[in-house]
Protein backbone atom coordinates (compact mmCIF):
# COMPACT_ATOMS: atom_id res chain seq x y z
CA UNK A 1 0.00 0.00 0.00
CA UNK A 2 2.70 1.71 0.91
CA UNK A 3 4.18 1.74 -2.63
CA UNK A 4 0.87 2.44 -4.18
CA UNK A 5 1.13 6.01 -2.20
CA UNK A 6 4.62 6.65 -2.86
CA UNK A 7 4.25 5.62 -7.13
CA UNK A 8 0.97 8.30 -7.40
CA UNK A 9 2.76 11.26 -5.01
CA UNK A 10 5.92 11.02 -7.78
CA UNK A 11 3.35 10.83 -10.66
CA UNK A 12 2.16 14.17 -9.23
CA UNK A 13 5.27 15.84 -8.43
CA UNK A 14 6.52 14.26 -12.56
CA UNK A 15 2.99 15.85 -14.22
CA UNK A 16 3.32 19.38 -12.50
CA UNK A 17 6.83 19.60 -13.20
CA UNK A 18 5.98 18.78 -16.79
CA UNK A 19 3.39 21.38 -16.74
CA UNK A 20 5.80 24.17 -15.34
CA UNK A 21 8.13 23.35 -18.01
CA UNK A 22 5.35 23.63 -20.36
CA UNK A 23 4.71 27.18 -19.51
CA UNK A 24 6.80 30.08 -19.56
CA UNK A 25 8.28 31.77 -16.51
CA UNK A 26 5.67 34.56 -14.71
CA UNK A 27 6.30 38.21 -16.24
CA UNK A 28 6.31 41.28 -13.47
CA UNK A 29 2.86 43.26 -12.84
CA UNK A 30 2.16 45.69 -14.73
CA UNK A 31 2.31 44.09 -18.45
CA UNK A 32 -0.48 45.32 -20.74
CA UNK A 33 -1.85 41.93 -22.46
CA UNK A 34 -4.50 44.14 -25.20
CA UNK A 35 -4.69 42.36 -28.74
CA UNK A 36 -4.39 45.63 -29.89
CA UNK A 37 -1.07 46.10 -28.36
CA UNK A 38 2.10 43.80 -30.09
CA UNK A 39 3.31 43.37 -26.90
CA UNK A 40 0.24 42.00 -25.52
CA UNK A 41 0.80 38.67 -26.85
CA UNK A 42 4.10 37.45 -25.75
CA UNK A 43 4.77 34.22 -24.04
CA UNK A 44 0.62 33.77 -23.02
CA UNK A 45 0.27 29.56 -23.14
CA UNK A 46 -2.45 27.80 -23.17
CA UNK A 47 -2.87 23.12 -22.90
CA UNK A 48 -6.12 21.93 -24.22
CA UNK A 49 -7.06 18.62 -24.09
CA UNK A 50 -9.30 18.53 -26.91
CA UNK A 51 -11.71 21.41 -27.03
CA UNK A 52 -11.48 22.24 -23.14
CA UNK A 53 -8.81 24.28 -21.67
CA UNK A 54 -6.63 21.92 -19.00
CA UNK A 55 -4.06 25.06 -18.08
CA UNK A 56 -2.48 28.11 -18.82
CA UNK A 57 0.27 30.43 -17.75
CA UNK A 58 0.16 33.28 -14.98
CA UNK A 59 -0.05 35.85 -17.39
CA UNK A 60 -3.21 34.37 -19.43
CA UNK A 61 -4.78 35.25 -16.58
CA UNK A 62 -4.33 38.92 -17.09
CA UNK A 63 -5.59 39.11 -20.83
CA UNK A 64 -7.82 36.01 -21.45
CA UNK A 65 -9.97 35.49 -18.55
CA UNK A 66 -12.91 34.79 -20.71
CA UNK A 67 -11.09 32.06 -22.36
CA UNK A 68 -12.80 28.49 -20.97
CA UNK A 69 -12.27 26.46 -24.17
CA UNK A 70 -11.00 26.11 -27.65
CA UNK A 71 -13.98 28.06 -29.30
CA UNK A 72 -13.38 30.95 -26.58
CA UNK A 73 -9.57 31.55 -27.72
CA UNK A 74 -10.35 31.50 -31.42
CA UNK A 75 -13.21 33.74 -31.09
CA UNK A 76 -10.79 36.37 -29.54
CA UNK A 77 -8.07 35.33 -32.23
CA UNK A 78 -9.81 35.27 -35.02
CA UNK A 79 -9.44 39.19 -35.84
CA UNK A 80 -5.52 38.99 -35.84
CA UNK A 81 -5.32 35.76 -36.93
CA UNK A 82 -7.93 34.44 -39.12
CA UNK A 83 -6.04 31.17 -40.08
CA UNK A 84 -6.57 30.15 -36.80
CA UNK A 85 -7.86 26.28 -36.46
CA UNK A 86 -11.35 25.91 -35.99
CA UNK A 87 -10.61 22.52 -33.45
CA UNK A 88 -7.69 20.89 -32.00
CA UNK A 89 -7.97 18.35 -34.34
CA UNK A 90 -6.34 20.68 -37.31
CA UNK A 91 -3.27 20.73 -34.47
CA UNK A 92 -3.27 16.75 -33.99
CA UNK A 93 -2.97 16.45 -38.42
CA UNK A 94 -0.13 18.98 -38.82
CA UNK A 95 2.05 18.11 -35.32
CA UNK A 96 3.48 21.73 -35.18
CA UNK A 97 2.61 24.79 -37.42
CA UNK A 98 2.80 28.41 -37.03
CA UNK A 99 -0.14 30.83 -37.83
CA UNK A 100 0.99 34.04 -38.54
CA UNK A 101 -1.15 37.57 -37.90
CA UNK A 102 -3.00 39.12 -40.34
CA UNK A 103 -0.70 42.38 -40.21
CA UNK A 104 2.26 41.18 -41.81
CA UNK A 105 4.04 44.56 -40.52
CA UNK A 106 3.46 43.10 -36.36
CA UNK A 107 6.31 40.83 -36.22
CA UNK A 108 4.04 38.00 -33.71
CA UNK A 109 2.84 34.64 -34.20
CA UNK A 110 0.87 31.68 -32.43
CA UNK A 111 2.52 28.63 -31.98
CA UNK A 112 0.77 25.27 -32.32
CA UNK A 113 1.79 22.23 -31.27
CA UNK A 114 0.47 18.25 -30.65
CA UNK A 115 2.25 16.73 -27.31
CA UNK A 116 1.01 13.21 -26.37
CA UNK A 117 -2.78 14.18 -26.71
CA UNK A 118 -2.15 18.05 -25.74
CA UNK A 119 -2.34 20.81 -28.05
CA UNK A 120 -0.01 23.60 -26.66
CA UNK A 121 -0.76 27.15 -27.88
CA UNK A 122 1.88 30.01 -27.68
CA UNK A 123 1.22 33.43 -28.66
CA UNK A 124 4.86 34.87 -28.99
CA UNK A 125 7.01 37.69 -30.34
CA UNK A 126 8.00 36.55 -34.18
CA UNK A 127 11.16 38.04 -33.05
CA UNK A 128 11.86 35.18 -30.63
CA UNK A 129 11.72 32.46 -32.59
CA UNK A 130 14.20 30.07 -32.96
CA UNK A 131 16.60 30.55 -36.17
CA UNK A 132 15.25 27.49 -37.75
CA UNK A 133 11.54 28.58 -37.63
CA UNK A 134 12.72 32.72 -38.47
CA UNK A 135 14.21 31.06 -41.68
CA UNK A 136 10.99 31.43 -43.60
CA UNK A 137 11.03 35.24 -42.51
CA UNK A 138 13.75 35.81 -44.71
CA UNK A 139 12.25 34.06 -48.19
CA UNK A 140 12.75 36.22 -50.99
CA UNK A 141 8.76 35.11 -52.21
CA UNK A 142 7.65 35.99 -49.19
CA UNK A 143 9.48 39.32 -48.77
CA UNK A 144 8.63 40.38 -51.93
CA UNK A 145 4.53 39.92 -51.21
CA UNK A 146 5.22 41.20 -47.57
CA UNK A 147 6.91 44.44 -49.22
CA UNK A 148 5.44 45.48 -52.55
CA UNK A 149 4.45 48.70 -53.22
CA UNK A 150 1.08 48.30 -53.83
CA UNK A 151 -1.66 46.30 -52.03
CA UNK A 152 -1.74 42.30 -52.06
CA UNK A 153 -4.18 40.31 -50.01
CA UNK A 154 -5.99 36.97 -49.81
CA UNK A 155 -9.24 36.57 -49.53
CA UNK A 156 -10.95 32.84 -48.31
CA UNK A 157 -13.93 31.69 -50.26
CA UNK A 158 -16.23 33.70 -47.37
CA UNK A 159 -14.81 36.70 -48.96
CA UNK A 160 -12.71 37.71 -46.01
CA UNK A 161 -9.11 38.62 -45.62
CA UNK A 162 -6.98 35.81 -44.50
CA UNK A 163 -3.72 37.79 -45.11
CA UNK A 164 -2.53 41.29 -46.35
CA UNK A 165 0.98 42.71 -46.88
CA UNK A 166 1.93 46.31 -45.65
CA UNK A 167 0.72 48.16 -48.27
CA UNK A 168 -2.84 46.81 -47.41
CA UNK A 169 -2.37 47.51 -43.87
CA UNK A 170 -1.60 51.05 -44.44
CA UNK A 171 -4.25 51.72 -46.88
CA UNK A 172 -6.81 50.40 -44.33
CA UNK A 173 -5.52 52.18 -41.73
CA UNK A 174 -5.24 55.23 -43.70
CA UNK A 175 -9.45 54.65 -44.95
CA UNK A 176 -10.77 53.37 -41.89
CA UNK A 177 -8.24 54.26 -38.55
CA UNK A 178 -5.84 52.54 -36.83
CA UNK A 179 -7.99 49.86 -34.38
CA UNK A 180 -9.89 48.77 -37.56
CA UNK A 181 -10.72 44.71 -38.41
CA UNK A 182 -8.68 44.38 -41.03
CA UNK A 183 -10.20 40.49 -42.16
CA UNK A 184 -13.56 42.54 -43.38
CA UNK A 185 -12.87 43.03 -47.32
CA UNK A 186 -11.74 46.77 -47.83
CA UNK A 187 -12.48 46.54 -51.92
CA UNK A 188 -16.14 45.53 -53.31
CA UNK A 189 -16.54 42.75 -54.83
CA UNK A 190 -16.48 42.06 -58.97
CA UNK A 191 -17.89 39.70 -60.99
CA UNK A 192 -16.69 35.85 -60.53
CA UNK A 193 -16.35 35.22 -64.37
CA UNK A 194 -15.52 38.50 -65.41
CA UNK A 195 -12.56 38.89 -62.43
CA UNK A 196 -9.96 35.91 -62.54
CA UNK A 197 -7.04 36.70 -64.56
CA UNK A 198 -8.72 40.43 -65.65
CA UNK A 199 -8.35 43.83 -64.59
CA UNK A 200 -11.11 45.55 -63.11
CA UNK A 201 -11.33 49.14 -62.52
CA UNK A 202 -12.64 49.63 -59.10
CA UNK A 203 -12.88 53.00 -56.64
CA UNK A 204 -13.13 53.20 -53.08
CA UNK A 205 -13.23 56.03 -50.41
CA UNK A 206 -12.60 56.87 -46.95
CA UNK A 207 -15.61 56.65 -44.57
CA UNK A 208 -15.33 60.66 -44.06
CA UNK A 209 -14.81 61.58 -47.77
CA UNK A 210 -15.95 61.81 -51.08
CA UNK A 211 -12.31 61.31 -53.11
CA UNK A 212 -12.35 57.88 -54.71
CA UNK A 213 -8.76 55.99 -55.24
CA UNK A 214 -8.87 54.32 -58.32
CA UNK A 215 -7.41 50.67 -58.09
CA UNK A 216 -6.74 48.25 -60.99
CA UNK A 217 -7.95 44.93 -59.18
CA UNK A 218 -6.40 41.12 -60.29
CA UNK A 219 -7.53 38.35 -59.13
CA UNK A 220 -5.72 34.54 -59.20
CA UNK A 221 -7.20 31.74 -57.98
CA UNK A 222 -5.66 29.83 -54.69
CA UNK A 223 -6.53 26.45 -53.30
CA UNK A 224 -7.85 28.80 -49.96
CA UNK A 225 -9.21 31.07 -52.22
CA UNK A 226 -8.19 33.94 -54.13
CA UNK A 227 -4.91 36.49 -54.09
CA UNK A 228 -5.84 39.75 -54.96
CA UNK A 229 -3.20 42.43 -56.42
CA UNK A 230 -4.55 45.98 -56.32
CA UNK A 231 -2.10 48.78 -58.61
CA UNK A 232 -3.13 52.53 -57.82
CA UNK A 233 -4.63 54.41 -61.34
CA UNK A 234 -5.15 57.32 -59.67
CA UNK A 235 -2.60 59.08 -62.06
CA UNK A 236 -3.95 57.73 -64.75
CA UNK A 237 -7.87 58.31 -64.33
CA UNK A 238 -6.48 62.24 -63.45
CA UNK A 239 -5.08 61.90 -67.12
CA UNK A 240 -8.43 60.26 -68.03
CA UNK A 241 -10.46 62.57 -66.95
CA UNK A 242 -8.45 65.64 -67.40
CA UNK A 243 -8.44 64.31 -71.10
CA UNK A 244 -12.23 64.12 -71.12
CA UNK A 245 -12.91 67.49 -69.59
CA UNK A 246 -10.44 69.01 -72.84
CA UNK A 247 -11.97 67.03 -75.57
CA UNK A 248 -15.27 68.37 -73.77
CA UNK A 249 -14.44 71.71 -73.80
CA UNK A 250 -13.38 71.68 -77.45
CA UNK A 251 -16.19 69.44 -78.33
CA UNK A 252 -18.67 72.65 -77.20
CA UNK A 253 -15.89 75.00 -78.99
CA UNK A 254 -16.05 73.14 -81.99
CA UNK A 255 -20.39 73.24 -81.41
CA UNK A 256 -20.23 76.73 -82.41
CA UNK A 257 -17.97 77.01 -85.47
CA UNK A 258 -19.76 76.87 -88.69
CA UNK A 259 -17.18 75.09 -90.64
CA UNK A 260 -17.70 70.87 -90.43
CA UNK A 261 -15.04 69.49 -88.49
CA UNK A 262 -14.20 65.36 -88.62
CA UNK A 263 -11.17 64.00 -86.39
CA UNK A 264 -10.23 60.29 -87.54
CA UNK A 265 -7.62 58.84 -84.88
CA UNK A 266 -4.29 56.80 -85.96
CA UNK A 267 -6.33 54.00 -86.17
CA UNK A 268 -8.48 55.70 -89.27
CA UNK A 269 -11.26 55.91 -86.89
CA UNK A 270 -14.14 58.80 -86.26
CA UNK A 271 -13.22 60.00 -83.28
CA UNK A 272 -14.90 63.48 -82.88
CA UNK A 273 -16.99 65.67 -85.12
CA UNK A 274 -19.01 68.56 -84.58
CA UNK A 275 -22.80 69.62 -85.50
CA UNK A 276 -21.63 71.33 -88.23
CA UNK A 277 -20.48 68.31 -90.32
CA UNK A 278 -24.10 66.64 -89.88
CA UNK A 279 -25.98 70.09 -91.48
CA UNK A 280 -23.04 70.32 -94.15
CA UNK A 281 -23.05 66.33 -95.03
CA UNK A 282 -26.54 65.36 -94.13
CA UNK A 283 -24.92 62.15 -92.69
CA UNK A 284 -26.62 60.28 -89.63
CA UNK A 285 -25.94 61.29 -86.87
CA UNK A 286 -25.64 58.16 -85.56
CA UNK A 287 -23.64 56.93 -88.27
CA UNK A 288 -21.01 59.61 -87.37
CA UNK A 289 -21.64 57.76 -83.14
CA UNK A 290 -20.26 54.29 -84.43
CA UNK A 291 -16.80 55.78 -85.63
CA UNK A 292 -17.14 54.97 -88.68
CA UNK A 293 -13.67 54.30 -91.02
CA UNK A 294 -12.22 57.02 -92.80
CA UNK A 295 -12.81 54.82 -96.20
CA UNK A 296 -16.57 54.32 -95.15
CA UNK A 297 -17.22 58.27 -94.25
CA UNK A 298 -16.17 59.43 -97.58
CA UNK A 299 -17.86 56.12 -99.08
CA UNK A 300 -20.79 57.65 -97.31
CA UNK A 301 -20.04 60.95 -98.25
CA UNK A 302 -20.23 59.25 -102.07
CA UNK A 303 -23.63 57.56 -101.52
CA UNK A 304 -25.02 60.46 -100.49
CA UNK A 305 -24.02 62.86 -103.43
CA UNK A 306 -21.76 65.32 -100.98
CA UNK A 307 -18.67 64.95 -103.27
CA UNK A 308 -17.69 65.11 -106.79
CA UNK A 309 -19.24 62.04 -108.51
CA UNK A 310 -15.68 59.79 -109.35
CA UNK A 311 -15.69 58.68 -113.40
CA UNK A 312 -15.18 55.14 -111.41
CA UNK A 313 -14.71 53.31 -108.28
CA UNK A 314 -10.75 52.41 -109.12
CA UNK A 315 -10.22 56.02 -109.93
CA UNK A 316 -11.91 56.71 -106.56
CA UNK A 317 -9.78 54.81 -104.64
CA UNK A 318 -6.92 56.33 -105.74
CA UNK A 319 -8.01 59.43 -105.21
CA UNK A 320 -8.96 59.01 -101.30
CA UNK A 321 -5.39 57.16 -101.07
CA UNK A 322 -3.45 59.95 -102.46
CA UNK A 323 -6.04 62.22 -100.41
CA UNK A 324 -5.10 61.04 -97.31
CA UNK A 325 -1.61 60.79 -98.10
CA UNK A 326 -1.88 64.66 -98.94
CA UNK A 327 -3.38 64.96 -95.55
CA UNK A 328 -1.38 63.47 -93.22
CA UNK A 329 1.73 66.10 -95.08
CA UNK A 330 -0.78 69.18 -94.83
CA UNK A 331 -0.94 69.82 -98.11
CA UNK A 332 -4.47 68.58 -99.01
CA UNK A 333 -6.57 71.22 -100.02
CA UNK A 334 -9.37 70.95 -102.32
CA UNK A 335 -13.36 73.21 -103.87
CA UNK A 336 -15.65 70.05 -104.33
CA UNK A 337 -18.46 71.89 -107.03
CA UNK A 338 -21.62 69.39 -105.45
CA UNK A 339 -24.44 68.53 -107.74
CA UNK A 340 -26.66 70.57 -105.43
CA UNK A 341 -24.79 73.47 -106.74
CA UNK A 342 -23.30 74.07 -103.33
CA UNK A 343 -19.65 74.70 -103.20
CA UNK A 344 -17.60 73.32 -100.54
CA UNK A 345 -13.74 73.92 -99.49
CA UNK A 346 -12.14 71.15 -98.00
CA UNK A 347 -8.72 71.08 -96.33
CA UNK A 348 -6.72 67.91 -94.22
CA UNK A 349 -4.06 68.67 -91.64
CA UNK A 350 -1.96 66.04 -89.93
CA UNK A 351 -2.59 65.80 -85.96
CA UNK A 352 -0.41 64.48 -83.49
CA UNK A 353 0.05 60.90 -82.88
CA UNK A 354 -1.18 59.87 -86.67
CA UNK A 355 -4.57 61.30 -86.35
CA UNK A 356 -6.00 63.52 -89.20
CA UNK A 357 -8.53 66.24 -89.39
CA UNK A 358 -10.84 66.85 -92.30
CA UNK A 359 -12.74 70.95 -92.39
CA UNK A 360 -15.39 71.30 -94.34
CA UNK A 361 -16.51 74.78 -95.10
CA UNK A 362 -19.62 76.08 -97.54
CA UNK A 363 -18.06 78.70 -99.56
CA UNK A 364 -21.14 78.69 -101.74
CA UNK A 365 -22.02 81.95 -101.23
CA UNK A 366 -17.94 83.31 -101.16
CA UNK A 367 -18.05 81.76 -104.44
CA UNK A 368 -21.55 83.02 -106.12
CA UNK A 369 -20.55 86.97 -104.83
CA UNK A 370 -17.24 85.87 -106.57
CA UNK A 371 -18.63 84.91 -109.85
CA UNK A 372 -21.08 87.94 -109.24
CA UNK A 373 -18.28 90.51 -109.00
CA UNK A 374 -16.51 88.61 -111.83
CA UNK A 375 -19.52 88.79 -113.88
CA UNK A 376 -19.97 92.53 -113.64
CA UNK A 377 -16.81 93.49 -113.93
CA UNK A 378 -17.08 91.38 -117.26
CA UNK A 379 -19.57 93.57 -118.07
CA UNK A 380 -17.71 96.46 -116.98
CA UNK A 381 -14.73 95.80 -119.11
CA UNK A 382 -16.84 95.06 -122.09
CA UNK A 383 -18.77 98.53 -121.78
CA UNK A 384 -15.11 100.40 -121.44
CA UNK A 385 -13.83 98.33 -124.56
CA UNK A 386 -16.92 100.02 -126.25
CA UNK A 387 -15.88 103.38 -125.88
CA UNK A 388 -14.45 105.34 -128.48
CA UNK A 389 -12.13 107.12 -125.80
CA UNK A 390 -9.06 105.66 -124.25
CA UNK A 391 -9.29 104.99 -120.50
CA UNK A 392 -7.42 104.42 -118.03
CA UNK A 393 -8.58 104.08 -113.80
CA UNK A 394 -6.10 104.39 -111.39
CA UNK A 395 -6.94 103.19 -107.79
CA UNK A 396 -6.34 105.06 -104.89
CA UNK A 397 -2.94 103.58 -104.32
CA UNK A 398 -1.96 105.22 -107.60
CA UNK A 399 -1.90 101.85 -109.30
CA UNK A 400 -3.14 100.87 -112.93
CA UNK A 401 -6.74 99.22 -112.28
CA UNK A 402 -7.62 98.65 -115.71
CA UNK A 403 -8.06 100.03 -119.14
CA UNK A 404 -10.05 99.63 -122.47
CA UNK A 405 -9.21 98.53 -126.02
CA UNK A 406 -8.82 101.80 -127.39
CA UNK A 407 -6.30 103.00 -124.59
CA UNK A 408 -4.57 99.71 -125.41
CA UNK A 409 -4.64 100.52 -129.09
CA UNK A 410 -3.50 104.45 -128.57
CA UNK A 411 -0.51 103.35 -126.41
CA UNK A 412 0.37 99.96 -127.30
CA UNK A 413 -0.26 98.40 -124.19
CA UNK A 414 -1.25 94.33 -124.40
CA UNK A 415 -3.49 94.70 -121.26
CA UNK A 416 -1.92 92.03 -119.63
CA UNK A 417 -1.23 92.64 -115.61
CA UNK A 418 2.01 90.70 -113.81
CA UNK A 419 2.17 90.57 -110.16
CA UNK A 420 2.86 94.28 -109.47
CA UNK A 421 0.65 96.80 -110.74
CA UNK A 422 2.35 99.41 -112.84
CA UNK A 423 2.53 102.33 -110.76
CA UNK A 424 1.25 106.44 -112.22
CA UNK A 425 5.01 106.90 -112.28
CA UNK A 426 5.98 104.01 -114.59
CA UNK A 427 2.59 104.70 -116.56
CA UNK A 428 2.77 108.47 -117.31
CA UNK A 429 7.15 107.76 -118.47
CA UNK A 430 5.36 105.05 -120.87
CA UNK A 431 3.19 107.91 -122.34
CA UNK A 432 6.06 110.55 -122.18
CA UNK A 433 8.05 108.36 -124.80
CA UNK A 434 4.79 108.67 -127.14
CA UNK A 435 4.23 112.43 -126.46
CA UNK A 436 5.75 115.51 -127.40
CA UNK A 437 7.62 117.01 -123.69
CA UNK A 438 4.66 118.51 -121.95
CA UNK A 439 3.63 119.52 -117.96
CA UNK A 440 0.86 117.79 -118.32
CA UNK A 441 1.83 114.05 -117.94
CA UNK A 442 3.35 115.32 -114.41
CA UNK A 443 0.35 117.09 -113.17
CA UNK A 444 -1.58 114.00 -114.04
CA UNK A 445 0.62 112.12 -111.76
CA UNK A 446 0.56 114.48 -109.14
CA UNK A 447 -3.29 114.31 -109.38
CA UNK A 448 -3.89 110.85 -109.03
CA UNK A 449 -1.41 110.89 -105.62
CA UNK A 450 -3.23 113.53 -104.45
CA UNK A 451 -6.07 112.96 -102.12
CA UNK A 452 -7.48 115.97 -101.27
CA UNK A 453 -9.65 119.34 -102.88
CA UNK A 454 -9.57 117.67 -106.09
CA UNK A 455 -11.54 118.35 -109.87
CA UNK A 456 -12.08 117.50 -113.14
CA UNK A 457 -9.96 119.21 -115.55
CA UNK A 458 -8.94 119.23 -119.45
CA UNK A 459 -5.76 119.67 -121.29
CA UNK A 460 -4.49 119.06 -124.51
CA UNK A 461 -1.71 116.62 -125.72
CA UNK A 462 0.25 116.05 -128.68
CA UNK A 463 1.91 112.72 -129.62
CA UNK A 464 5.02 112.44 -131.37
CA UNK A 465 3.36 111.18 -134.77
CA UNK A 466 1.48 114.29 -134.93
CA UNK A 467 -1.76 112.93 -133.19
CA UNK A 468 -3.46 115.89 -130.85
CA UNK A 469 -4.99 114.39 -127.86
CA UNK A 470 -8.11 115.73 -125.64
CA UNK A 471 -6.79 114.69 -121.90
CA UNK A 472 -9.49 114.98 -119.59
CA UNK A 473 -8.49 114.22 -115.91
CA UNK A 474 -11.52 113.02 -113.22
CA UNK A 475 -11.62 112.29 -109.58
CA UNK A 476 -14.01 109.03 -108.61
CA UNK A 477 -15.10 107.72 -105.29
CA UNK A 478 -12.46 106.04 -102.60
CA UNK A 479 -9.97 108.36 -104.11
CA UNK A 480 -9.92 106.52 -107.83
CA UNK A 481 -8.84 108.50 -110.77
CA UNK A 482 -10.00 108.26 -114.38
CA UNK A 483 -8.05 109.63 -117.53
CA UNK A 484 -9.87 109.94 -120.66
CA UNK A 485 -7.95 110.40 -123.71
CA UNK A 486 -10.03 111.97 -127.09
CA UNK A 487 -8.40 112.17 -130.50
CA UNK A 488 -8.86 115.82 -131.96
CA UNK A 489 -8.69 116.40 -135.93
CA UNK A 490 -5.74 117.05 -136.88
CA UNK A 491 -5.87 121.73 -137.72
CA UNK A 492 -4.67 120.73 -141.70
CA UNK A 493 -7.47 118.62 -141.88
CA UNK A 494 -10.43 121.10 -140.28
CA UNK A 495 -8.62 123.48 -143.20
CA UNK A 496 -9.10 121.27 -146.24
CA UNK A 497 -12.73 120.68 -145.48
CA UNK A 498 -13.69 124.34 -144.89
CA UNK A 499 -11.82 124.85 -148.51
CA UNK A 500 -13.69 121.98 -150.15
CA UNK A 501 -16.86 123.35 -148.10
């Protein structure tokens, strides 16, 4: 009996030694055991045997007092670290494993481990860990998640965070505060078939403000169920939208000019146009809203008798070739006469990045007051060339406007104009080498340059073969001049006649 006493008081003395080595040495009063403090969570063990809680250290005590079983301490876990097992059983499977926190930036862990039918559970400093186990710490993979610049996370087929790097953490914080449960998804959702593999655009914003951070959002698949790679677009929707806002503004610019104005990108395609084009071209409008090809606008153009008919469709091809090789240089510049009768001008000039812009203007009635002005001063010249006298109109520049046939007969001028004018100085030494010296010819020229308290007045000439000329000098409107040259009768003759008479 006496041995039966002595065998279970050193089974006693063997189990509680085995527990105190089990559990860590007692910290001094005074620690500060929070979750939301890192330093909260050193060196606190707990034994389960099974689901119920057989022990735990001192200092337990001081943060987990509501902790009675296995559900308990994963309920209060669960927020830092949401791989947490769900029973002891996960433990008895794996033997040992380490579950790291959700925060990748807190260096802390919780230690797991299967001992002849106990699970031990340490919550320790990742700092503390044995070389062997820090090892993985140091994986380049692993580093490179933990520290890339932009947010990476995975999310468990629930659809909450199971593991974020620092990025993520500080964009969380930054959106929703510091103490903030960072396993509730911080992105909205996308489409399951649409999202695996793709890009999706996505915005989200701080509970306390309007401005939206644009995110490009990739998911992969994972056996626990999906990584998700967020890259910040915010520079590039500010480019977006700073590019929409322009082509805005010069879209209601381009609303108010009366010339037609068509835009084809590098790709040959419609990209802008303004009302104009549709009153000028009587195309759809939304024909012009599909972006149509630059071959299919002017096809359309064709079809819809808004361009000179082509004598044939090869001819025409080569024509809209060579036209928008002329384009792209600048240099294409073209009237199209319509069978409408309408006259249009149209011009292409090269844009940047290979696009090409097409104006269409109606010069229809620039061209009828044309052919109008043409017309009567056609009719002008052919009432001068009537005219017994020679004429000549200077315009108030003192330039040669224009004569008639007999002033082009009397002083052997062809009519024909070059690019200057002839000036009253260069005409009046023409007529001095036909005429006999005379103070006239000068105080013609001074006449015609002089602007002021001007009138008509009448002098006589004599050319060198004898001919006597009736000069008759007038002012006109806008400070024009006329001279009007008469032939006189010769004195002999007047003297025969009376003698015959």
């Amino acid at each position: 009996m006496v041995d039966w006493i002595i065998l279970a008081a050193i089974s006693l003395v063997s189990a509680s030694l085995a527990v105190q080595w089990l559990l860590p040495r007692r910290r001094q009063q005074g620690d500060n055991f929070g979750l939301s403090s890192p330093a909260s969570l050193f060196d606190a063990v707990f034994l389960f045997d099974g689901d119920r809680l057989i022990s735990h250290s001192d200092i337990a005590l001081e943060g987990f007092q509501a902790v009675r079983d296995w559900p308990d301490l994963r309920r209060l876990l669960h927020r830092d670290f949401p791989t947490f097992p769900e029973t002891p059983d996960c433990v008895r499977l794996e033997g040992t494993f380490v579950i790291p926190a959700i925060d990748c930036t807190i260096e802390r862990d919780v230690l797991c481990e299967w001992i002849d039918g106990i699970v031990r559970v340490q919550l320790r400093d990742s700092t503390d860990r044995p070389a062997p186990v820090q090892r993985g710490a140091q994986d380049p993979i692993r580093l490179a998640m933990e520290q890339a610049p932009y947010p990476v996370w995975l999310l468990d087929h629930q659809s909450n965070v199971r593991w974020c790097n620092a990025a993520y953490v500080s964009l969380v914080r930054k959106l929703r505060g510091q103490d903030t449960d960072l396993t509730a998804p911080m992105f909205p959702s996308v489409d399951e078939d649409a999202r695996l593999g793709a890009k999706s655009r996505i915005s989200i914003s701080s509970e306390d403000s309007d401005n939206k951070l644009w995110f490009d959002l990739t998911l992969v698949d994972h056996p626990e169920g999906h990584l998700c790679y967020a890259v910040d677009i915010n520079a590039i929707v500010a480019a977006e939208t700073a590019q929409r806002k322009f082509v805005q503004t010069m879209t209601k610019t381009f609303a108010q000019l009366s010339i037609g104005l068509a835009i084809f990108d590098r790709n040959r395609q419609l990209a802008l146009f303004n009302p104009a084009l549709i009153d000028l071209t009587t195309l759809p409008p939304d024909f012009l809203s599909c972006r149509p090809s630059l071959s299919s606008f002017f096809d359309r153009l064709r079809d819809q008798h808004m361009m000179p008919e082509p004598k044939n469709y090869r001819s025409w091809r080569n024509q809209m070739n060579e036209l928008l090789e002329a384009a792209e240089d600048g240099n294409y510049q073209e009237t199209w006469s319509l069978p409408s009768g309408s006259v249009y001008s149209v011009s292409g000039r090269p844009h940047p990045d290979g696009a090409v812009a097409f104006l269409f203007e109606d010069i229809t009635a620039e061209i009828t007051l044309t052919r109008r002005f043409r017309s009567e001063m056609d009719l002008m010249q052919s009432v001068l060339d009537k005219l017994a006298d020679a004429i000549a109109v200077f315009g108030d520049d003192g330039t040669l406007a224009f004569t008639n046939r007999a002033y082009q007969q009397l002083w052997g001028d062809n009519g024909e104009v070059g690019f200057e004018p002839d000036s009253v100085l260069d005409v009046t030494r023409a007529w001095q080498e036909q005429c006999v010296a005379s103070p006239i010819l000068g105080e013609i020229r001074d006449f015609v340059e002089t602007r002021e308290n001007r009138a008509e007045w009448s002098s006589g000439l004599r050319l060198r073969n004898g001919t006597h000329l009736a000069c008759t000098v007038s002012p006109m409107q806008n400070g024009a001049t006329i001279v009007r040259f008469s032939v006189e009768d010769a004195p002999t003759t007047r003297s025969i006649r009376q003698i015959s008479a």
